[in-house]
C-alpha atoms as a PDB file:
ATOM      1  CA  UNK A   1       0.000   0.000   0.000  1.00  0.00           C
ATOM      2  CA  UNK A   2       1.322   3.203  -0.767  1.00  0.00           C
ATOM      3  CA  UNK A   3       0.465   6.555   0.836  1.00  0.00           C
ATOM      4  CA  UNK A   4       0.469  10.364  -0.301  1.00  0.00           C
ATOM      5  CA  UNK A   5       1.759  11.824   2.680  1.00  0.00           C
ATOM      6  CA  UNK A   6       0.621  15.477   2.340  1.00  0.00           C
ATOM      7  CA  UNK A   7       4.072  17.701   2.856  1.00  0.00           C
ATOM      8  CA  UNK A   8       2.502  19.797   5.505  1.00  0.00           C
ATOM      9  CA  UNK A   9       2.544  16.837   7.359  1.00  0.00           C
ATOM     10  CA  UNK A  10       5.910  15.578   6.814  1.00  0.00           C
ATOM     11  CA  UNK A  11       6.788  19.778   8.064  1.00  0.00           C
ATOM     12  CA  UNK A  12       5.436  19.161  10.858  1.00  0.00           C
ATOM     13  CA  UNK A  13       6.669  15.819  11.939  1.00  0.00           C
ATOM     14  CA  UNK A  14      10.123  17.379  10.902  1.00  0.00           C
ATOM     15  CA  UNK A  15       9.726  20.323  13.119  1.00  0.00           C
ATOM     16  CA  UNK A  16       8.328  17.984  16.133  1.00  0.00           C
ATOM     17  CA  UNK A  17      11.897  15.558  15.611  1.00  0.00           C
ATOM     18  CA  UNK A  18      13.747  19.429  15.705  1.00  0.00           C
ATOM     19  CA  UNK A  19      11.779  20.533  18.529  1.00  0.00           C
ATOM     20  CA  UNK A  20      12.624  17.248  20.687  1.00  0.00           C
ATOM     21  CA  UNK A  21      15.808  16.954  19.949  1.00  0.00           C
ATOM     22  CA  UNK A  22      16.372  21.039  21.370  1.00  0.00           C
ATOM     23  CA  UNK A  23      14.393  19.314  24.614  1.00  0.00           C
ATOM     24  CA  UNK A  24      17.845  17.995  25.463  1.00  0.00           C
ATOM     25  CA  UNK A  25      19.245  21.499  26.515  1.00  0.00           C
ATOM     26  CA  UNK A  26      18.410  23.006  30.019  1.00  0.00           C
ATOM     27  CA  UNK A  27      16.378  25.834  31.133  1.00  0.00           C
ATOM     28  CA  UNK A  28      13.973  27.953  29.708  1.00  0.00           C
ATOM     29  CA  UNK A  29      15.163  26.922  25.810  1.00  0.00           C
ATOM     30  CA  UNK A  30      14.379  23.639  27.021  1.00  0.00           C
ATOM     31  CA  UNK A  31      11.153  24.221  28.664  1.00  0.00           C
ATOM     32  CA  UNK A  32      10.171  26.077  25.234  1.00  0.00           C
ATOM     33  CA  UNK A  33      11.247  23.305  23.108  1.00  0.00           C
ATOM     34  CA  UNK A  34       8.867  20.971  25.396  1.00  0.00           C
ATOM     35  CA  UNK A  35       5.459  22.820  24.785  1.00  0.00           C
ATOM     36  CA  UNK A  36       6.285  23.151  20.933  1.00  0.00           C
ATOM     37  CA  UNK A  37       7.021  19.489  20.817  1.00  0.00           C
ATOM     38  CA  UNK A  38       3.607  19.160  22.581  1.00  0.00           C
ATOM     39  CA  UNK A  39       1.900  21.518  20.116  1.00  0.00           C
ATOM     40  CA  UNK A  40       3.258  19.401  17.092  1.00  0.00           C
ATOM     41  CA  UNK A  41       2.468  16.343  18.496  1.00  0.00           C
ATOM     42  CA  UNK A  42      -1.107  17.424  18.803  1.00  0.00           C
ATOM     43  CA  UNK A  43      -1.140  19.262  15.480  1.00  0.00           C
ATOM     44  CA  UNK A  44       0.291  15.923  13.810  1.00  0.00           C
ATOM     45  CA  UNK A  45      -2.617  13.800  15.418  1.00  0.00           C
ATOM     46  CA  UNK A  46      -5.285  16.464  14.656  1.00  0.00           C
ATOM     47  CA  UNK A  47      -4.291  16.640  10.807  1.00  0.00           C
ATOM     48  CA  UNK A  48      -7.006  15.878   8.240  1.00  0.00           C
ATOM     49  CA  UNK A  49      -5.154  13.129   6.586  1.00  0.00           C
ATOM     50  CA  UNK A  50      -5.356  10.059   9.046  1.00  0.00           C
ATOM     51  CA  UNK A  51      -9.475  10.396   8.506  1.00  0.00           C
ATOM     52  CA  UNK A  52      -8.501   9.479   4.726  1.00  0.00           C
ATOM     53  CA  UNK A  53      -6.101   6.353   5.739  1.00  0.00           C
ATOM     54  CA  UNK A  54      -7.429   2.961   6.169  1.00  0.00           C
ATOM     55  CA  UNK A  55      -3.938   1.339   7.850  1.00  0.00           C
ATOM     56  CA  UNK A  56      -3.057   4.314  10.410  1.00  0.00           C
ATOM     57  CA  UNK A  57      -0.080   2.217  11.390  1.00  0.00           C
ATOM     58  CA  UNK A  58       1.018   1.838   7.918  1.00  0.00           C
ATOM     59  CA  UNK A  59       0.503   5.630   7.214  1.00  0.00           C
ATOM     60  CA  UNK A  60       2.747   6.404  10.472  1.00  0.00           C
ATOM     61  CA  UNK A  61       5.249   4.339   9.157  1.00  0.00           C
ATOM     62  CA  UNK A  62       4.990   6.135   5.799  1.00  0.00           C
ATOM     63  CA  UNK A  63       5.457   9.162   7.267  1.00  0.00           C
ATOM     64  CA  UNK A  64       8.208   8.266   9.116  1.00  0.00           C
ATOM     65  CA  UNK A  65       9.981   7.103   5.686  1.00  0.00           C
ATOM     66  CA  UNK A  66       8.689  11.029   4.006  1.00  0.00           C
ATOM     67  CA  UNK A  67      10.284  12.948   6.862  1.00  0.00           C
ATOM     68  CA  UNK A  68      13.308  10.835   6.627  1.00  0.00           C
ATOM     69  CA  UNK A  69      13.846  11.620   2.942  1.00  0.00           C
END
């Protein structure tokens, strides 16, 4: 099965991997970094697209592979 993974999407997921990785540092950076990795997280689940996927663990995983590319 193949998936169109809308590109919005894949920015988003690649802002949420930049966002945790900045959790890492210490103080108030950190503690921003935190709620926007929250934020993406909940705009990634709240996007239109899963309600058009059949397989939502095969569209994670196909988003995965988009933001890797």
């Amino acid at each position: 099965m193949t998936f169109d993974v809308p590109p919005d999407l894949v920015q988003l997921r690649r802002d949420f991997l930049r966002a945790d990785a900045a959790r890492a540092g210490e103080g108030e950076a950190a503690e921003q970094a935190y709620r926007e990795a929250q934020r993406l997280t909940e705009a990634i689940g709240d996007h239109p697209w899963w309600a058009t996927v059949e397989n939502r663990f095969e569209a994670r995983m196909a988003l995965l592979d988009a933001t890797r590319e």
